[in-house]
Protein backbone atom coordinates (compact mmCIF):
# COMPACT_ATOMS: atom_id res chain seq x y z
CA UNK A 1 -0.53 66.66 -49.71
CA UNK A 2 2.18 64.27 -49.78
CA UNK A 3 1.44 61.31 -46.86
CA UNK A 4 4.22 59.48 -46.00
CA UNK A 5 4.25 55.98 -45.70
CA UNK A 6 4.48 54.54 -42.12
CA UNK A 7 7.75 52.28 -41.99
CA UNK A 8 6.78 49.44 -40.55
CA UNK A 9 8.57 48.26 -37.53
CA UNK A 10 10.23 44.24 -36.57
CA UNK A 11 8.43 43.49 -33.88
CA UNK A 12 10.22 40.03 -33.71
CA UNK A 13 10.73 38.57 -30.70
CA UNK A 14 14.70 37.47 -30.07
CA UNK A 15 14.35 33.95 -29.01
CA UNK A 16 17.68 32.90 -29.29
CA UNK A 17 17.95 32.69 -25.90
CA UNK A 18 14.86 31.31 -24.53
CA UNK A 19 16.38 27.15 -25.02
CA UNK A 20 18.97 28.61 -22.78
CA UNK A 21 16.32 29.41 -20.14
CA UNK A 22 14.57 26.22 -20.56
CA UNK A 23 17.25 23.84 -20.02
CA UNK A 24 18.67 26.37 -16.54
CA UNK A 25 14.62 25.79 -15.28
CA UNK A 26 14.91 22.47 -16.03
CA UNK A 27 18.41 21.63 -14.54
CA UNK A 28 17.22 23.66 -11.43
CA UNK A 29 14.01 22.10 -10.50
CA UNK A 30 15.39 18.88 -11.00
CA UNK A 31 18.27 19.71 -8.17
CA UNK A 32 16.47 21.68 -5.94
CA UNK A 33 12.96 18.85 -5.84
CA UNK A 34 13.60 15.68 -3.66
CA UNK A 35 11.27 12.47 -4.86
CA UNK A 36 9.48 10.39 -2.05
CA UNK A 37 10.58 7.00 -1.82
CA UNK A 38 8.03 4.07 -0.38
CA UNK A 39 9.41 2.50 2.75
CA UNK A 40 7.70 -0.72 2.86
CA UNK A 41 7.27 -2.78 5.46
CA UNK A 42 9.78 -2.66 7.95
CA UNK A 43 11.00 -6.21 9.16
CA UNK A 44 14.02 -7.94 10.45
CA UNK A 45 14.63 -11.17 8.53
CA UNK A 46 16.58 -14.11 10.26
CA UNK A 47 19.87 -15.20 9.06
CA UNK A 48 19.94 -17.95 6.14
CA UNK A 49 20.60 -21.57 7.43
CA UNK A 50 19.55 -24.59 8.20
CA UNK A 51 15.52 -25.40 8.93
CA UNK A 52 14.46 -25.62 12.73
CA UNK A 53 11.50 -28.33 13.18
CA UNK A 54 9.21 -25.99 14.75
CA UNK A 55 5.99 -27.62 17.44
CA UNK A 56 2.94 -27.30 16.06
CA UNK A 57 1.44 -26.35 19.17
CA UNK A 58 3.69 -22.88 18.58
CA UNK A 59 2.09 -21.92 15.35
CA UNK A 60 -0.92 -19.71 15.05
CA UNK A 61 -2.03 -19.36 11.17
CA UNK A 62 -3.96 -16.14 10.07
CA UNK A 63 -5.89 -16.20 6.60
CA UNK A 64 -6.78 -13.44 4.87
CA UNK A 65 -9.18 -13.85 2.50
CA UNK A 66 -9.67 -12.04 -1.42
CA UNK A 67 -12.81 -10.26 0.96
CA UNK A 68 -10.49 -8.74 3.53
CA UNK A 69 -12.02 -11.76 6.71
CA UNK A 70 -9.30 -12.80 8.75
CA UNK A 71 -9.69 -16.26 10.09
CA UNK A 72 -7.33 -17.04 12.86
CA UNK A 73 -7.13 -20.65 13.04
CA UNK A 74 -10.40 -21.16 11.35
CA UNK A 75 -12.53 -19.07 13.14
CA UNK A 76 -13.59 -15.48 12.20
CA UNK A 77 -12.13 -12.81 13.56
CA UNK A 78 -13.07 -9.02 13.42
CA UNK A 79 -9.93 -6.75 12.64
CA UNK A 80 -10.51 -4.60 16.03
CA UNK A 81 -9.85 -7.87 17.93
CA UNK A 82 -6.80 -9.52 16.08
CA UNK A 83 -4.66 -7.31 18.32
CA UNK A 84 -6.30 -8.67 22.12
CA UNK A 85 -6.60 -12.24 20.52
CA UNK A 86 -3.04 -12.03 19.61
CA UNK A 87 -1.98 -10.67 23.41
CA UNK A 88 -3.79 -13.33 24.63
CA UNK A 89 -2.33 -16.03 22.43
CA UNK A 90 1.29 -14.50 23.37
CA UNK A 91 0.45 -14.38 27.23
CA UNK A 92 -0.32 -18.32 26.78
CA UNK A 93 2.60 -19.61 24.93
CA UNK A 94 5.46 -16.49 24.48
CA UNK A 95 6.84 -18.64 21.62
CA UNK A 96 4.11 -18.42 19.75
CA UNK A 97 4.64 -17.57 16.22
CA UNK A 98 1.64 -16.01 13.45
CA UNK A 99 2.12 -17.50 10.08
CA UNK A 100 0.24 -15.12 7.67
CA UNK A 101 -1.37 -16.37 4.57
CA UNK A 102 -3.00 -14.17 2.16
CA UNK A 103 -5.02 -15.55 -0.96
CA UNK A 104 -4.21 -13.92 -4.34
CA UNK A 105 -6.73 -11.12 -4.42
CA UNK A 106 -5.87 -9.90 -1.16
CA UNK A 107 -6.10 -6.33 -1.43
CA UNK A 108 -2.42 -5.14 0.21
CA UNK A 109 -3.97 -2.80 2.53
CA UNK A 110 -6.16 -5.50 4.38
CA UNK A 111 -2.45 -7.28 4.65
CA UNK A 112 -1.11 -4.21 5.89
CA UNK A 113 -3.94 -3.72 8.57
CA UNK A 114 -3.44 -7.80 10.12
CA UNK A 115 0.18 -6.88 10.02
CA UNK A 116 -0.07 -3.57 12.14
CA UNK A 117 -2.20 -5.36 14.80
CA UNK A 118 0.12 -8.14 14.71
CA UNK A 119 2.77 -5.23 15.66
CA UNK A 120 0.47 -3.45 18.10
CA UNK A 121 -0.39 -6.70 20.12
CA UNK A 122 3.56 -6.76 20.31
CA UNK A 123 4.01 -10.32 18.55
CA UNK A 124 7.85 -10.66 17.31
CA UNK A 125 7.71 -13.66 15.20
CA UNK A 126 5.30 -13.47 12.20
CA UNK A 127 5.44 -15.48 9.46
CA UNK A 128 4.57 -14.68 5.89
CA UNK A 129 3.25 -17.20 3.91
CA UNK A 130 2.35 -16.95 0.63
């Protein structure tokens, strides 16, 4: 009883192609996918020139603090009510103008928020201050 030995087979996998693959994949996801891009803030600076002597009587300044309190003109204000303290301020005097002054540690988002109700109460001259 002769056995014969089994040949054994290649069972290699051609991969002489597969870098081909790859880099089409690559090359297509990078077409087809679109990347967000941030927006910012949108605002409409003035022209550059010369410095207008602005009345003091015209400017409103709003703090906002490293803790996220806004102080409008030195007195605390509640973020709910910057927008009907602004209308009001507006209905007074419609060339009033809202300097905004952040401290360091500001957290962006509590600048964003002022800002919005700022935009809400329909004010068109803000100021940002550094």
């Amino acid at each position: 009883m002769f056995t014969e030995k089994k040949k054994k087979r290649d069972t290699e996998i051609p991969s002489s192609s597969m870098s081909d693959i790859a880099f089409l994949l690559l090359v297509f996801f990078l077409v087809v996918s679109t990347i967000d891009q941030d927006k910012g803030v949108q605002m409409v600076l003035p022209p550059t020139g010369g410095d207008l002597e602005i009345n003091k009587k015209n400017i409103t300044i709003v703090q906002i603090n490293s803790e996220g309190k806004v102080l409008f003109d030195d007195e605390i204000v509640p973020l709910e009510q910057i927008n009907v303290r602004t209308k009001n301020m507006i209905t007074k005097n419609p060339k009033m103008i809202f300097s905004v002054q952040t401290d360091t540690k500001t957290k962006y988002q509590d600048y964003l928020s002022v800002i919005d109700q700022l935009k809400i109460a329909d004010a068109k001259k803000i100021s940002i201050a550094g």
